[in-house]
N, C-alpha and C. Protein backbone atom coordinates (compact mmCIF):
# COMPACT_ATOMS: atom_id res chain seq x y z
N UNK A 1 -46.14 -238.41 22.49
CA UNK A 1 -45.76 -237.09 22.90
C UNK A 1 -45.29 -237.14 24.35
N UNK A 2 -44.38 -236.64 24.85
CA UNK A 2 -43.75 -236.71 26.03
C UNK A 2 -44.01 -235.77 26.61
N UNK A 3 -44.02 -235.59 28.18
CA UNK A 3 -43.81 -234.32 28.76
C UNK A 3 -43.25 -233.44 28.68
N UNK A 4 -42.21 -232.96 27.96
CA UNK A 4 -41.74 -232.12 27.26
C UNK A 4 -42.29 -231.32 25.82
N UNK A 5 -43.12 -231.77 25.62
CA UNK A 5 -44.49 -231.19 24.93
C UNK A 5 -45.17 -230.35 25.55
N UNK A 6 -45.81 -230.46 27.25
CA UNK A 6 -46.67 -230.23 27.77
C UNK A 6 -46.81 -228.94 28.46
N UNK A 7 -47.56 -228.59 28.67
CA UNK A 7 -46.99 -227.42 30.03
C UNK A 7 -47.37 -227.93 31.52
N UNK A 8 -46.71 -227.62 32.45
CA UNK A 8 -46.69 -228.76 33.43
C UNK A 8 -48.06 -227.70 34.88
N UNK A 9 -48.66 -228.40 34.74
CA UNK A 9 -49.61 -227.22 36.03
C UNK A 9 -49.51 -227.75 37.52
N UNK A 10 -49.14 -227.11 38.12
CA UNK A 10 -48.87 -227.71 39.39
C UNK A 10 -49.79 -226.67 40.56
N UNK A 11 -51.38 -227.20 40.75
CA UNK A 11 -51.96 -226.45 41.60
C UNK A 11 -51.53 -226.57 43.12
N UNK A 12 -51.45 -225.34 43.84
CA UNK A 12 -50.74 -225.74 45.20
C UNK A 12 -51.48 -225.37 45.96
N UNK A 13 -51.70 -226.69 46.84
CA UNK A 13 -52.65 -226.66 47.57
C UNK A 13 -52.31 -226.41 49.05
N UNK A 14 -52.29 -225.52 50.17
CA UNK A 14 -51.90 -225.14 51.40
C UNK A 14 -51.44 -226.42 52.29
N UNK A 15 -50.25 -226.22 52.71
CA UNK A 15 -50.25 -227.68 54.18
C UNK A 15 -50.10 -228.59 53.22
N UNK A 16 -49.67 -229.21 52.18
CA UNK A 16 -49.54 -230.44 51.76
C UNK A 16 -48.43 -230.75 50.69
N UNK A 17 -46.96 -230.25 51.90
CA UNK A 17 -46.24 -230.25 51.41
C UNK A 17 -45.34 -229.82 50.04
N UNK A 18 -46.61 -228.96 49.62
CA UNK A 18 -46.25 -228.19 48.08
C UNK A 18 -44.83 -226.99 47.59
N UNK A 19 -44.76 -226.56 49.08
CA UNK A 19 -43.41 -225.91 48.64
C UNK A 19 -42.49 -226.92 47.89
N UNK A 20 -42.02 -227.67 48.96
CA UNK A 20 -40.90 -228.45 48.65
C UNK A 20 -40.80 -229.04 46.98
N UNK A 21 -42.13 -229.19 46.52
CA UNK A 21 -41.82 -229.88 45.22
C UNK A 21 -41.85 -228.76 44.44
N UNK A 22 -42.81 -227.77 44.64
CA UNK A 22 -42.74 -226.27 43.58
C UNK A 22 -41.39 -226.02 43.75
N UNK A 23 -40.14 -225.92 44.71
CA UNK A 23 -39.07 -225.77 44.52
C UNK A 23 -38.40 -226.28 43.58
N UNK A 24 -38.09 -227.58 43.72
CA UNK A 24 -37.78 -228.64 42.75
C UNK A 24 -38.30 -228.88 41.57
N UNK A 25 -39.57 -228.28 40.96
CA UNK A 25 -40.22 -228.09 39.71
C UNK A 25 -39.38 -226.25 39.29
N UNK A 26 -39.33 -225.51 39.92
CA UNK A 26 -38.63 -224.32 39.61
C UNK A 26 -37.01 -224.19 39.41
N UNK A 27 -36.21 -225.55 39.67
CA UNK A 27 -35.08 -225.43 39.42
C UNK A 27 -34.87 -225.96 37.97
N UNK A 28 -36.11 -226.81 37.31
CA UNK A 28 -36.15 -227.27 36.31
C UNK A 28 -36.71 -226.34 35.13
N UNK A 29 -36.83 -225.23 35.25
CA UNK A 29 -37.87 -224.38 34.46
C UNK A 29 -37.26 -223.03 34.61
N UNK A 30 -36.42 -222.50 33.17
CA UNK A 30 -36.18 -220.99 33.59
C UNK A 30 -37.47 -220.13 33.78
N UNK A 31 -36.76 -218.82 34.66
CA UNK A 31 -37.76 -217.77 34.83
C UNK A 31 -38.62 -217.25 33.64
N UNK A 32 -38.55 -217.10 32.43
CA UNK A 32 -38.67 -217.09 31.73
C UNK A 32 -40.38 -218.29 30.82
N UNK A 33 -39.88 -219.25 31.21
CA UNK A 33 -40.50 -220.60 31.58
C UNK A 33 -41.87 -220.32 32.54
N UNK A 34 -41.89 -220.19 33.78
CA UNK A 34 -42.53 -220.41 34.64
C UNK A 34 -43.41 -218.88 34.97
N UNK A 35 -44.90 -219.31 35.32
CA UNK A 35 -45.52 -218.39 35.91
C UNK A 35 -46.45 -218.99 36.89
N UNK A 36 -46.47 -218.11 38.03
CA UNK A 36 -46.57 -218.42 39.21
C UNK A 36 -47.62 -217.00 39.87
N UNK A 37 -48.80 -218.24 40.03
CA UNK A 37 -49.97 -217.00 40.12
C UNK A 37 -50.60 -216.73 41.04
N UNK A 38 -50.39 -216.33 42.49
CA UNK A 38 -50.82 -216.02 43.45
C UNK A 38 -51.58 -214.66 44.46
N UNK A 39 -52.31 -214.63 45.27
CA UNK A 39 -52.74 -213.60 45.95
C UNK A 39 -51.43 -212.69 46.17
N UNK A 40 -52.04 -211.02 46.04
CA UNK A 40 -53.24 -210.39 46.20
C UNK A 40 -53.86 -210.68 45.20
N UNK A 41 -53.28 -210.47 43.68
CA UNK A 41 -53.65 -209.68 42.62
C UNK A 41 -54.08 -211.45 41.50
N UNK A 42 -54.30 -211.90 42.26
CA UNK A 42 -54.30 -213.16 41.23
C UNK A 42 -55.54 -213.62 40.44
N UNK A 43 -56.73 -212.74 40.26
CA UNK A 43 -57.54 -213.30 39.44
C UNK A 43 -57.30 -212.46 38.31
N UNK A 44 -56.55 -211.02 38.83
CA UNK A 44 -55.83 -210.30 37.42
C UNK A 44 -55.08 -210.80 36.87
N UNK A 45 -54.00 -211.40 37.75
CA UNK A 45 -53.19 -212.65 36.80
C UNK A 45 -53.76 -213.30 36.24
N UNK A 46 -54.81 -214.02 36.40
CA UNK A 46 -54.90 -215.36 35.77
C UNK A 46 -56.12 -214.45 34.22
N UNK A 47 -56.42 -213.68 34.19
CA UNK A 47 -57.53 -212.77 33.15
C UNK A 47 -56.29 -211.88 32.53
N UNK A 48 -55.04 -211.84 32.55
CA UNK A 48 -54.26 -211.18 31.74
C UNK A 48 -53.35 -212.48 30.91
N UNK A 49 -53.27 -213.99 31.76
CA UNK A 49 -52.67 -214.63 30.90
C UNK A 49 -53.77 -215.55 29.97
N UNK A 50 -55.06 -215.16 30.14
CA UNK A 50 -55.94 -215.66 29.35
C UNK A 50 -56.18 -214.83 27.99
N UNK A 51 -55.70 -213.93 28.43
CA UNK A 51 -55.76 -212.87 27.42
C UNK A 51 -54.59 -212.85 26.18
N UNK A 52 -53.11 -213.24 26.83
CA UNK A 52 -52.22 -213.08 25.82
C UNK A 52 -52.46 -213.90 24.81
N UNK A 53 -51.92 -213.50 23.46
CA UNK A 53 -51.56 -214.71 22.32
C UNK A 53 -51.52 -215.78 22.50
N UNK A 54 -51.94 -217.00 22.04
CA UNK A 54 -51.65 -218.00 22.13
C UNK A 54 -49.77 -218.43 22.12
N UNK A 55 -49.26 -217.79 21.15
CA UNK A 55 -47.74 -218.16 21.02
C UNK A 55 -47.28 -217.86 22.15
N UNK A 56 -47.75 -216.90 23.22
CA UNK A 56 -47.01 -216.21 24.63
C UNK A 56 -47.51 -217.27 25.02
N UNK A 57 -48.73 -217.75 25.20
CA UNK A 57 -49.23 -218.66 26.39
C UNK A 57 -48.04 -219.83 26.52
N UNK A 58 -48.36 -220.46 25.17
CA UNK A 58 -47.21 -221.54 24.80
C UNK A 58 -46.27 -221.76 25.19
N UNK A 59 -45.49 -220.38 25.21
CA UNK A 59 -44.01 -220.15 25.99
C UNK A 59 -43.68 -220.76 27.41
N UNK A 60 -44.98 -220.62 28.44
CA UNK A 60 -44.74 -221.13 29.62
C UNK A 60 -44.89 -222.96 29.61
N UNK A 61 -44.24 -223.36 30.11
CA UNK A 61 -44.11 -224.27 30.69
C UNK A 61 -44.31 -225.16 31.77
N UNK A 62 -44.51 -224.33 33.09
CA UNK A 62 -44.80 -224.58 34.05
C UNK A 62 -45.16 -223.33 34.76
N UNK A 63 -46.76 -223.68 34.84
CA UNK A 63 -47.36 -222.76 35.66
C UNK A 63 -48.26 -223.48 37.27
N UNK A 64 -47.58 -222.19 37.74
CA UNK A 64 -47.90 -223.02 39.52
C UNK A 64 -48.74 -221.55 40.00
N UNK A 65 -49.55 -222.07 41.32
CA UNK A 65 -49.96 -221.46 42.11
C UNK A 65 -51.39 -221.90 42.80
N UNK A 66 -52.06 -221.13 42.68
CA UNK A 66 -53.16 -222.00 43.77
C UNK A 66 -54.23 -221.62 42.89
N UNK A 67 -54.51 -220.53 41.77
CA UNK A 67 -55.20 -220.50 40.87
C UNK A 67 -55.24 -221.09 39.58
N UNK A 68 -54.22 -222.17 39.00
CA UNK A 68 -54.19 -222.06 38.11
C UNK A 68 -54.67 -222.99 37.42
N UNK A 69 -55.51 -223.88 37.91
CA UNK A 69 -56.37 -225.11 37.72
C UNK A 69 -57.45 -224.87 36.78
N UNK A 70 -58.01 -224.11 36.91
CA UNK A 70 -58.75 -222.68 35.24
C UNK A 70 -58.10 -222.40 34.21
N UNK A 71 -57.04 -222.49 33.96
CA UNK A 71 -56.50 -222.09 33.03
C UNK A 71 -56.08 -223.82 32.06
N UNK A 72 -56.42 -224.53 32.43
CA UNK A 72 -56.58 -225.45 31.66
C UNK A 72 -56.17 -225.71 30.42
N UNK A 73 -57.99 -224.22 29.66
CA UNK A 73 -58.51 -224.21 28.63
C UNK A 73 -57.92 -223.14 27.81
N UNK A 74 -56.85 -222.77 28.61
CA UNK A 74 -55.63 -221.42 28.00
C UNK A 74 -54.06 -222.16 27.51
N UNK A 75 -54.29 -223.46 27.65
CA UNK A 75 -53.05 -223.95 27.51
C UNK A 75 -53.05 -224.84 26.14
N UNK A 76 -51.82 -225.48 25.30
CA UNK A 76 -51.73 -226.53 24.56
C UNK A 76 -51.34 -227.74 25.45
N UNK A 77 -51.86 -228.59 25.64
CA UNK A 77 -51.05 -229.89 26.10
C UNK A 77 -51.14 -229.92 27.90
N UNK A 78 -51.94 -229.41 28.41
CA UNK A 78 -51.67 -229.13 29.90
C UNK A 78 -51.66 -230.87 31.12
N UNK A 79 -50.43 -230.79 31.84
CA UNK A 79 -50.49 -231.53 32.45
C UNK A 79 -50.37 -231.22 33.86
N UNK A 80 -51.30 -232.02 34.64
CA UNK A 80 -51.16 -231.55 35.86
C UNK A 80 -50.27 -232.34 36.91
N UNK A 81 -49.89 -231.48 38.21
CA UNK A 81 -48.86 -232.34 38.98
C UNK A 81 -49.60 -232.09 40.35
């Protein structure tokens, strides 16, 4: 199974150079694709995408932010970056 199976998790961690590659992981991933889960409101984010369908979850592909290292156990196939 290849990475293209997977959904790609990219936790971002402050000061360590993480923009630059979350950029370059977001040119690869339509909007559509990608969710990106950050302060204020982000433990509501992350308890509303635990919540959807599994088939919605599926849909994403690459989920980034600084919470999303929990969501693991919400994903098929999760790989981290």
């Amino acid at each position: 199974m290849g990475l293209y199976n997977n959904t790609v998790v990219f936790v971002h961690l402050a000061k360590t150079g993480g923009t630059t590659l979350l950029n370059i992981l977001n040119r690869n991933y339509s909007q559509t694709e990608r969710l990106d889960i950050r302060p204020p409101n982000q433990q509501q984010q992350i308890e509303k995408f635990k919540n959807l369908p599994i088939e919605v979850r599926a849909k994403y592909k690459l989920l980034t932010g600084h919470g999303v290292f929990q969501l693991h156990d919400y994903i098929i196939n999760p790989y981290y970056k």
